[in-house]
PDB file of N, CA and C in Angstrom:
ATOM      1  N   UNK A   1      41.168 -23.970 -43.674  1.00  0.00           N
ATOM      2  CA  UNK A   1      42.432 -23.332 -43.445  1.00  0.00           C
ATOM      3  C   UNK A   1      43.513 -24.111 -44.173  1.00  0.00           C
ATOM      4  N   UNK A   2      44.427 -22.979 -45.149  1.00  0.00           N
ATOM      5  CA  UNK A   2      45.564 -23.882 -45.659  1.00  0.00           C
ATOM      6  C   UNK A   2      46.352 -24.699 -44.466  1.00  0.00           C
ATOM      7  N   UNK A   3      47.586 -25.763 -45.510  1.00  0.00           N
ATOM      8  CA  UNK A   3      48.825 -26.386 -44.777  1.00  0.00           C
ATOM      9  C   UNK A   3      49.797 -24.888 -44.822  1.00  0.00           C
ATOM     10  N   UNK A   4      50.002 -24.842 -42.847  1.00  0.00           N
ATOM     11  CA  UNK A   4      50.869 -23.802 -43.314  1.00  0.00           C
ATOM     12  C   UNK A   4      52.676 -24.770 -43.531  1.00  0.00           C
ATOM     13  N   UNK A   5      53.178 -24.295 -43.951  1.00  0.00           N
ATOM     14  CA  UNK A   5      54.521 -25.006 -44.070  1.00  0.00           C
ATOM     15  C   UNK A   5      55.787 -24.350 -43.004  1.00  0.00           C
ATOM     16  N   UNK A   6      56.499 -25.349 -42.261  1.00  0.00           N
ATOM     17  CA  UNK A   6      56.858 -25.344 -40.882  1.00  0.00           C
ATOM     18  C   UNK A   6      57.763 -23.852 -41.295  1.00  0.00           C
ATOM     19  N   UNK A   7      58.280 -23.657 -42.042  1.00  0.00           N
ATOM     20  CA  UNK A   7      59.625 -22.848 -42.468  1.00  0.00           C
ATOM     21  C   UNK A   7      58.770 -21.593 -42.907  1.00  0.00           C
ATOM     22  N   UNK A   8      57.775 -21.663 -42.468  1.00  0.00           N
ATOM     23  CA  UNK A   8      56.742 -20.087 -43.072  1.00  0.00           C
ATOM     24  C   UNK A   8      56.700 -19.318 -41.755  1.00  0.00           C
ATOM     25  N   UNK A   9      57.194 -17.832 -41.507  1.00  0.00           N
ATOM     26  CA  UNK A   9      57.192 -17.088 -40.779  1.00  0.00           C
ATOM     27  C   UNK A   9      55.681 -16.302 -40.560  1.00  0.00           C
ATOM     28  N   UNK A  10      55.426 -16.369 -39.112  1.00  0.00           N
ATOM     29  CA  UNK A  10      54.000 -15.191 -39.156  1.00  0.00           C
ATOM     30  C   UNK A  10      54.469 -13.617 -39.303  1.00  0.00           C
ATOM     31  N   UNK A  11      53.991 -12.852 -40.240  1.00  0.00           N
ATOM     32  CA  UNK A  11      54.468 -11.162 -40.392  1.00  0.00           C
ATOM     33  C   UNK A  11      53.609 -10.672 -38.825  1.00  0.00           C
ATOM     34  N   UNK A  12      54.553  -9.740 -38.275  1.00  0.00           N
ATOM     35  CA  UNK A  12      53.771  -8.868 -37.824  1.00  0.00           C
ATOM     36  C   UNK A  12      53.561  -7.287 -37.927  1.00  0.00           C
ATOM     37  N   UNK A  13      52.584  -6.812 -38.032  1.00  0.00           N
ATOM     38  CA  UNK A  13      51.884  -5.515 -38.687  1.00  0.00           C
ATOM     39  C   UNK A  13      52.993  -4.800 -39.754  1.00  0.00           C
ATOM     40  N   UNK A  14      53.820  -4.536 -38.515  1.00  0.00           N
ATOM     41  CA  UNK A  14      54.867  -3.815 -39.720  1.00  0.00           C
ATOM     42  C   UNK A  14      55.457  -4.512 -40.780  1.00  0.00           C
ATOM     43  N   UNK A  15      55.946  -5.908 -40.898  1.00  0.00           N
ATOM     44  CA  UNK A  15      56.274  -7.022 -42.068  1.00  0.00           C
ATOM     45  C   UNK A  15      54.946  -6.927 -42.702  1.00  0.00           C
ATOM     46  N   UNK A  16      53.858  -7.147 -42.483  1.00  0.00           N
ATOM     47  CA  UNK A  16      52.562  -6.797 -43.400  1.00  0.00           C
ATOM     48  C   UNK A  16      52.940  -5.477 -43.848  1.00  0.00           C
ATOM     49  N   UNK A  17      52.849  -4.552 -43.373  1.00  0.00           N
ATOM     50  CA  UNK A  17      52.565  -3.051 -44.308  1.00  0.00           C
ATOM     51  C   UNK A  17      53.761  -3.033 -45.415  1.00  0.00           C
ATOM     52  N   UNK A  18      55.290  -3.842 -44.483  1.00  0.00           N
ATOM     53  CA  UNK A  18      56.340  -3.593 -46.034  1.00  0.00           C
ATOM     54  C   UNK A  18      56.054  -4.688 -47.121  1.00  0.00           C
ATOM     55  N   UNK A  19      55.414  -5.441 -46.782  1.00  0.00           N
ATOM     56  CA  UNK A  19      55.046  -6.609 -47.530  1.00  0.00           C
ATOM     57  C   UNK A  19      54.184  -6.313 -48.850  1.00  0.00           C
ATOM     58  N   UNK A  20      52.988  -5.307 -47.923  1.00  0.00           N
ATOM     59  CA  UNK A  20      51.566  -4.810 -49.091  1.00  0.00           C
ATOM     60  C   UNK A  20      52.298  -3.970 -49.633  1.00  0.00           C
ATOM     61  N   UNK A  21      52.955  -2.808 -48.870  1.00  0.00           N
ATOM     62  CA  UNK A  21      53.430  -1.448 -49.445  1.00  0.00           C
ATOM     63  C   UNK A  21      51.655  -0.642 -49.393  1.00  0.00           C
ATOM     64  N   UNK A  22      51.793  -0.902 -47.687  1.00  0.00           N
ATOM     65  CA  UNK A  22      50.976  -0.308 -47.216  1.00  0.00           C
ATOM     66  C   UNK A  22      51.528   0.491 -45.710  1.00  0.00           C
ATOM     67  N   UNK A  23      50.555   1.418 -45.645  1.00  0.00           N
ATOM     68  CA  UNK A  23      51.162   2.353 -44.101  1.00  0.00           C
ATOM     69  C   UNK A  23      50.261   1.143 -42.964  1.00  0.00           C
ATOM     70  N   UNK A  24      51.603   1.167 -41.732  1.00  0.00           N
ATOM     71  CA  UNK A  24      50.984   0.629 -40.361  1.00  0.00           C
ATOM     72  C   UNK A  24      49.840   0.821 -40.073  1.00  0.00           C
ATOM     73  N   UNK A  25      48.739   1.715 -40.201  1.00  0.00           N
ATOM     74  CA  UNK A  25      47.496   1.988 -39.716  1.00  0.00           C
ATOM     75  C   UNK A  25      46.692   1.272 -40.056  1.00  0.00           C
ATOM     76  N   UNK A  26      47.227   0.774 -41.251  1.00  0.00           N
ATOM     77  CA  UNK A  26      46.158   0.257 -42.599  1.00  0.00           C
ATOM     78  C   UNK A  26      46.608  -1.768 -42.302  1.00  0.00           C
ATOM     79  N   UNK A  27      47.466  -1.635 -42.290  1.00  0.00           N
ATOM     80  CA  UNK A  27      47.729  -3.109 -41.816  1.00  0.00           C
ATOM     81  C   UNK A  27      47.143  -3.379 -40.014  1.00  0.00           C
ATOM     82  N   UNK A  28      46.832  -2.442 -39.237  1.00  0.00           N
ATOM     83  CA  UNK A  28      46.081  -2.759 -38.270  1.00  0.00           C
ATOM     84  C   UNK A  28      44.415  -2.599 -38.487  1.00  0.00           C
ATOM     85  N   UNK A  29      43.640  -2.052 -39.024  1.00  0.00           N
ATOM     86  CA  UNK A  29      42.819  -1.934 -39.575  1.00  0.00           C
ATOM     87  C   UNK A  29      42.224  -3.510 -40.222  1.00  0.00           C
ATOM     88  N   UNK A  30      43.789  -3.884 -41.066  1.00  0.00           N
ATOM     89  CA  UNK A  30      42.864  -5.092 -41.582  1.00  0.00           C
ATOM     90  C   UNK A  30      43.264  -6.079 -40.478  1.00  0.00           C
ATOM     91  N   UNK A  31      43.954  -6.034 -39.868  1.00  0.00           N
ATOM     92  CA  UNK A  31      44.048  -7.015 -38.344  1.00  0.00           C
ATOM     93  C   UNK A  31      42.980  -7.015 -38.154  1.00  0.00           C
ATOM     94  N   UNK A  32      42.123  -5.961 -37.989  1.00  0.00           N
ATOM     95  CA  UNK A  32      40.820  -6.074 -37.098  1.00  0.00           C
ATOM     96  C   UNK A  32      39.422  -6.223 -37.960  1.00  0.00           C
ATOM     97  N   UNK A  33      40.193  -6.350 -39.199  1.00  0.00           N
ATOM     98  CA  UNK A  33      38.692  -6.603 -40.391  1.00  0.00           C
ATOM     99  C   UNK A  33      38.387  -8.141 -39.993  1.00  0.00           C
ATOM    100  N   UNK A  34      37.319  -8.347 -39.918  1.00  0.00           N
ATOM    101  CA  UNK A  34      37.269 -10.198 -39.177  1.00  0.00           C
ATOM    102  C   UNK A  34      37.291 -10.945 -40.829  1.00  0.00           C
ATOM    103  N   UNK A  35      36.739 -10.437 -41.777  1.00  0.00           N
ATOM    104  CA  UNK A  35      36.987 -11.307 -43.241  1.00  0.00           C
ATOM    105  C   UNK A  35      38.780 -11.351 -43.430  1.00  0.00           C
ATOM    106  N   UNK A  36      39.806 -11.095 -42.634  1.00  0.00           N
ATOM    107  CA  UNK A  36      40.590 -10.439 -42.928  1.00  0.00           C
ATOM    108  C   UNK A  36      41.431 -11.394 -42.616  1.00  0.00           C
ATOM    109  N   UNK A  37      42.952 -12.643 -43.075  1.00  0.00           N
ATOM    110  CA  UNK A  37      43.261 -13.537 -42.472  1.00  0.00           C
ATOM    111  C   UNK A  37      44.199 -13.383 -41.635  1.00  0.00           C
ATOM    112  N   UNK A  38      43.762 -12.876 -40.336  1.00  0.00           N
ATOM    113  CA  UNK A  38      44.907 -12.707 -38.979  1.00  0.00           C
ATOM    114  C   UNK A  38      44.669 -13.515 -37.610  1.00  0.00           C
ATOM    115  N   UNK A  39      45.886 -13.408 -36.910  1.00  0.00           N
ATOM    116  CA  UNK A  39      45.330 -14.221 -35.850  1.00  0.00           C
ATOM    117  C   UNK A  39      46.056 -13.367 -34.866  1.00  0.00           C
ATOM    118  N   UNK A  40      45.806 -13.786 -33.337  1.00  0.00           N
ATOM    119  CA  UNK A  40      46.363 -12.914 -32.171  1.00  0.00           C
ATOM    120  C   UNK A  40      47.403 -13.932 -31.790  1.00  0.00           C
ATOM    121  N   UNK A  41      48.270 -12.702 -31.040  1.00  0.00           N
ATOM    122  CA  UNK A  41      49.345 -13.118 -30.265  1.00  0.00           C
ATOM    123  C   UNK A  41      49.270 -12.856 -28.656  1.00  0.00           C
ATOM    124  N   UNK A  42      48.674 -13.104 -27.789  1.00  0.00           N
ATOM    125  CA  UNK A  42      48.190 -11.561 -26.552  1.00  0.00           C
ATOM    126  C   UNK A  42      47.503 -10.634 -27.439  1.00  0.00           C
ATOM    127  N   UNK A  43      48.295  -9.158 -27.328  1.00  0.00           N
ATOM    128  CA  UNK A  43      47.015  -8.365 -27.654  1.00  0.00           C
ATOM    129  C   UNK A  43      48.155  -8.036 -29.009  1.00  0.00           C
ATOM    130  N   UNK A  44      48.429  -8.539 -29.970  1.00  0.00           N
ATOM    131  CA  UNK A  44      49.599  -8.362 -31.192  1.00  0.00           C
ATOM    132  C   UNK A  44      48.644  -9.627 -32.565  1.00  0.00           C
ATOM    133  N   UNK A  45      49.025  -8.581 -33.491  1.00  0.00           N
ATOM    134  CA  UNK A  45      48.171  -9.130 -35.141  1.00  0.00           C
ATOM    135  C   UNK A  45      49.144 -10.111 -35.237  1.00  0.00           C
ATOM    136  N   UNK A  46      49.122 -11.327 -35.607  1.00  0.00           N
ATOM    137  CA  UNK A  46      49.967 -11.609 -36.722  1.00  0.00           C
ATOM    138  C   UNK A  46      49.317 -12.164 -37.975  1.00  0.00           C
ATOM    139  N   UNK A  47      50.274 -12.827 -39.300  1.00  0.00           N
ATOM    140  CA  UNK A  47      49.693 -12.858 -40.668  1.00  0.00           C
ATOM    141  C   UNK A  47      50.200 -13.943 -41.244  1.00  0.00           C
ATOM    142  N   UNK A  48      49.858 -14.656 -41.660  1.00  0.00           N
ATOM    143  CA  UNK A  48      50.640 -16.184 -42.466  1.00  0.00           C
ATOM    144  C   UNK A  48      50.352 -15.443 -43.468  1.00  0.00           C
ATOM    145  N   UNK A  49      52.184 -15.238 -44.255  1.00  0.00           N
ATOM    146  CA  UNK A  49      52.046 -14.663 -46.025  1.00  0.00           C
ATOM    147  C   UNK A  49      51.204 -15.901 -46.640  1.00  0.00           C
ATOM    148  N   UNK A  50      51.060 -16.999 -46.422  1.00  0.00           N
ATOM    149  CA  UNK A  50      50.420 -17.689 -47.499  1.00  0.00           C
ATOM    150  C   UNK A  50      49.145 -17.311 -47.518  1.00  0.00           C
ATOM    151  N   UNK A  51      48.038 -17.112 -46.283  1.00  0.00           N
ATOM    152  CA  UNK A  51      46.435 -16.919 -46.329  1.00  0.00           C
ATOM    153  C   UNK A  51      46.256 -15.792 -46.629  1.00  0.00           C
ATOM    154  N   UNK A  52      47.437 -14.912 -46.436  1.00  0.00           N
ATOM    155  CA  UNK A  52      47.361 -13.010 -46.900  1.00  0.00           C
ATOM    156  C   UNK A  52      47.228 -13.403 -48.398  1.00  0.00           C
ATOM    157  N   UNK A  53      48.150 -13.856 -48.972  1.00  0.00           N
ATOM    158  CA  UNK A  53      48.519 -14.063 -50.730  1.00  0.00           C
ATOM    159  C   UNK A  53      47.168 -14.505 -51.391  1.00  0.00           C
ATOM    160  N   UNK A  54      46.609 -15.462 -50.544  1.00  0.00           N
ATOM    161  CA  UNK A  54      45.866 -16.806 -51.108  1.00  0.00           C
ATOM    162  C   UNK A  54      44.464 -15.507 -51.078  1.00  0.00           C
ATOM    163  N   UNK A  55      44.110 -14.454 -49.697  1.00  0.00           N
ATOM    164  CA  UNK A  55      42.997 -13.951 -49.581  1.00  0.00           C
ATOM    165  C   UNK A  55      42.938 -12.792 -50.894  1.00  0.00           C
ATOM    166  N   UNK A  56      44.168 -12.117 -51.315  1.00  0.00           N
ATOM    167  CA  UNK A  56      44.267 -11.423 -51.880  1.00  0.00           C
ATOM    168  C   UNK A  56      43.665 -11.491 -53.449  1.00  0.00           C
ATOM    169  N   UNK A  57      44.234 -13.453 -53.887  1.00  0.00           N
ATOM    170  CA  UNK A  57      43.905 -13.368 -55.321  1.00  0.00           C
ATOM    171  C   UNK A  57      42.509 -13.979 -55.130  1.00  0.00           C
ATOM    172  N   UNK A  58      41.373 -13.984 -54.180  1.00  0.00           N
ATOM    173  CA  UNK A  58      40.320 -14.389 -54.308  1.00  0.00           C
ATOM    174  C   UNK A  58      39.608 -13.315 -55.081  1.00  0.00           C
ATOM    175  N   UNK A  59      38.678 -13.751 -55.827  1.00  0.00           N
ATOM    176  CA  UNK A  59      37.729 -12.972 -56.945  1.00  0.00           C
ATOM    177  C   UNK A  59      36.767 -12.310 -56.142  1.00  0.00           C
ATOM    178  N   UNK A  60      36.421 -10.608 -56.461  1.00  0.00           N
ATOM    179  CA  UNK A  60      35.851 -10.117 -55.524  1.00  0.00           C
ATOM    180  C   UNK A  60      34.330  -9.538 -56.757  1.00  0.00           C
ATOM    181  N   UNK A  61      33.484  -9.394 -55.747  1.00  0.00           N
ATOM    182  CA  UNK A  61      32.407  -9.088 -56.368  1.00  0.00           C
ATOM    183  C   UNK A  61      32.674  -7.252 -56.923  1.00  0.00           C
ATOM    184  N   UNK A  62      32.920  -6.416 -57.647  1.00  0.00           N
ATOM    185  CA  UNK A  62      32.904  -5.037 -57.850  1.00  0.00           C
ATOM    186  C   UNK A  62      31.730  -3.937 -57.001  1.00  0.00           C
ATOM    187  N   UNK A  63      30.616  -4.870 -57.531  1.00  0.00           N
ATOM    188  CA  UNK A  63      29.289  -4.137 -57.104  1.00  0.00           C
ATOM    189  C   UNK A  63      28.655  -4.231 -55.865  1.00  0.00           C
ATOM    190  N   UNK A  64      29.192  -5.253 -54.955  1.00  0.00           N
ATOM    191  CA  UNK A  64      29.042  -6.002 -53.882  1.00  0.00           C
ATOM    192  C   UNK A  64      28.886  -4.908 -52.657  1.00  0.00           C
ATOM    193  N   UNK A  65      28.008  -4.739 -51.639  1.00  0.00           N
ATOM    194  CA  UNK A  65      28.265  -3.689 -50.929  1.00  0.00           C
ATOM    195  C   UNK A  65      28.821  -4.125 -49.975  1.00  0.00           C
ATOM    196  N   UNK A  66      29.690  -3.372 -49.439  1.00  0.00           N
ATOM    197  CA  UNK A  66      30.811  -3.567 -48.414  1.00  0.00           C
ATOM    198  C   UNK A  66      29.867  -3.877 -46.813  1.00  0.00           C
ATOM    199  N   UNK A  67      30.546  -4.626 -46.190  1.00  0.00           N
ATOM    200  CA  UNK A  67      30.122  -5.283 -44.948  1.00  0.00           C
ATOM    201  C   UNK A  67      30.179  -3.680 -44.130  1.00  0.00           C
ATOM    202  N   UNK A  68      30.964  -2.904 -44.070  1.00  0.00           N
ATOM    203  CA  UNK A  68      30.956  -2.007 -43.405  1.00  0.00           C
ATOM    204  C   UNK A  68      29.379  -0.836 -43.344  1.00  0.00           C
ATOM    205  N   UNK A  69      29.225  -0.811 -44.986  1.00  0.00           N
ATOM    206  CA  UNK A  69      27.890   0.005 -45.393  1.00  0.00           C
ATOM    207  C   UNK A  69      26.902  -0.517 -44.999  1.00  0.00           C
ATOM    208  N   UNK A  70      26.495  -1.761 -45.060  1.00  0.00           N
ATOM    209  CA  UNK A  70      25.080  -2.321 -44.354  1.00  0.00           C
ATOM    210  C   UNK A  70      24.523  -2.274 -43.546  1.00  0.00           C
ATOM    211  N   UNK A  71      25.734  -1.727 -42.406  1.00  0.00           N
ATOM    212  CA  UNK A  71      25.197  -1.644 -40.796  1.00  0.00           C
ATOM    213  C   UNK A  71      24.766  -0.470 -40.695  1.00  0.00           C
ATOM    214  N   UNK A  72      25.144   0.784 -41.689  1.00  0.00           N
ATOM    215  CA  UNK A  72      24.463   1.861 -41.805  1.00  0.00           C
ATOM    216  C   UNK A  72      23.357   2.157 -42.502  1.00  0.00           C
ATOM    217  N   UNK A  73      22.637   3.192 -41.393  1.00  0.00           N
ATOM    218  CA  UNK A  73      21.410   3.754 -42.077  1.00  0.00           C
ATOM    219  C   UNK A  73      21.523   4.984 -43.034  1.00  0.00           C
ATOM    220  N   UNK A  74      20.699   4.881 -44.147  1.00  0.00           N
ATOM    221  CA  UNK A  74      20.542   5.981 -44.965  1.00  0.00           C
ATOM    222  C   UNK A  74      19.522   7.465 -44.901  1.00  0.00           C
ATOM    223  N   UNK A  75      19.754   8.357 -44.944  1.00  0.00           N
ATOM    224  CA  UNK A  75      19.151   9.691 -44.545  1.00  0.00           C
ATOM    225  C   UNK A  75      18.524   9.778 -45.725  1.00  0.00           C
ATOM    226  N   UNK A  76      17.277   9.621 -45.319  1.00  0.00           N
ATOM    227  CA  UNK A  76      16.448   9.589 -46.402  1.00  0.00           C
ATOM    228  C   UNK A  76      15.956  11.016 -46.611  1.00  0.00           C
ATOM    229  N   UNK A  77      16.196  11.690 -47.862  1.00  0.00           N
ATOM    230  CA  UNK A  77      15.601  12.961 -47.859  1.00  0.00           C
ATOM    231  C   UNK A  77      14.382  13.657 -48.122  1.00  0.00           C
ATOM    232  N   UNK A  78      13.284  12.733 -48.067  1.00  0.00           N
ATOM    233  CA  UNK A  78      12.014  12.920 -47.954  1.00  0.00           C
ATOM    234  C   UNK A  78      11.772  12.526 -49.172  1.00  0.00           C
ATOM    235  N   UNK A  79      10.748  12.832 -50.036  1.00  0.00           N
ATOM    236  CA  UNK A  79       9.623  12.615 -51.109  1.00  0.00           C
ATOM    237  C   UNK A  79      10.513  13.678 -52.567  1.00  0.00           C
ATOM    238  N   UNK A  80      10.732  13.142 -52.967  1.00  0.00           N
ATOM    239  CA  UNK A  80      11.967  13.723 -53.931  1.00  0.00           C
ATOM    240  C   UNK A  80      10.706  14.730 -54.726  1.00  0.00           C
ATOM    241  N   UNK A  81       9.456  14.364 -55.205  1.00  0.00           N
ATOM    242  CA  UNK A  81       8.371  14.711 -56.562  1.00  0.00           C
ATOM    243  C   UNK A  81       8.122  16.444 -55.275  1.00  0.00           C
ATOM    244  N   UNK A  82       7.801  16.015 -53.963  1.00  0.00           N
ATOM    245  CA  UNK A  82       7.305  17.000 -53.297  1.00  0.00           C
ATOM    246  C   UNK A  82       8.958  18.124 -53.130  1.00  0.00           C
ATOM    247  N   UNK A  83       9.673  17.815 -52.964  1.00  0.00           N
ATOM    248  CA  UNK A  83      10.843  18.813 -53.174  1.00  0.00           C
ATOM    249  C   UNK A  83      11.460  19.591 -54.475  1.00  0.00           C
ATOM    250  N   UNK A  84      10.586  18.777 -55.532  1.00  0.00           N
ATOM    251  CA  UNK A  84      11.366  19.467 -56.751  1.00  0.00           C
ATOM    252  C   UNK A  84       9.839  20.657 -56.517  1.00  0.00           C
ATOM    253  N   UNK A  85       8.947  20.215 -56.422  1.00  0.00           N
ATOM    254  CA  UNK A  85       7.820  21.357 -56.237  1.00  0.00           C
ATOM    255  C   UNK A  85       8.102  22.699 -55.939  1.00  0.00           C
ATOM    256  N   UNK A  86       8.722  22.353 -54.036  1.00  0.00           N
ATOM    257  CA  UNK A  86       9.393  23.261 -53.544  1.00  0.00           C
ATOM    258  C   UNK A  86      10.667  24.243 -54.166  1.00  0.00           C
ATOM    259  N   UNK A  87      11.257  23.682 -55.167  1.00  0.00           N
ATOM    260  CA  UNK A  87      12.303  24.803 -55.670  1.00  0.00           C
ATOM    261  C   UNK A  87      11.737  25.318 -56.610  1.00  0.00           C
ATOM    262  N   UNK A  88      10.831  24.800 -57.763  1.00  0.00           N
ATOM    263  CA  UNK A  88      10.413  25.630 -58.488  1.00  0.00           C
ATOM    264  C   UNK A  88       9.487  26.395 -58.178  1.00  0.00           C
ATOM    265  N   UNK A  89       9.215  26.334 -57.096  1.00  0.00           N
ATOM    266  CA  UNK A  89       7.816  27.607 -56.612  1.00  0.00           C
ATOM    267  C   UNK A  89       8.864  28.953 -55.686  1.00  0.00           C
TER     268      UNK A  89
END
């Protein structure tokens, strides 16, 4: 964890969304992304602009599959060779 510096304000949700130039929904959303750098107040997000800034210019993989997709299963649509059968008959 960075030095935060005493004179650094925590944003909360709405100072995040005018900050990103993002909508409120989307700044609670990443409140609740856990890769995401927030911390609680009671039940309230807040955001140190420095670990927001610092998370932002980290180098991201393009091809990388998202933490969200993994936990899902894929619908597998059977035997692809035995379905092309089926349309051309």
């Amino acid at each position: 964890m960075e030095d935060i510096s005493i004179s650094e304000r925590a944003l909360d949700v709405h100072g995040l969304a005018s900050w990103l130039g993002i909508s409120t929904d989307k700044a609670y959303q990443l409140g609740n992304d856990p890769l995401f750098p927030s911390f609680r107040v009671g039940n309230r997000h807040r955001f140190w602009p420095s670990e927001v800034k610092a998370w932002t210019q980290q180098p991201r993989d393009a091809w990388k599959q998202s933490a969200r997709s993994l936990g899902r299963k894929r619908k597998r649509d059977g035997d692809a060779p035995s379905q092309l059968r089926r349309m051309r008959s």
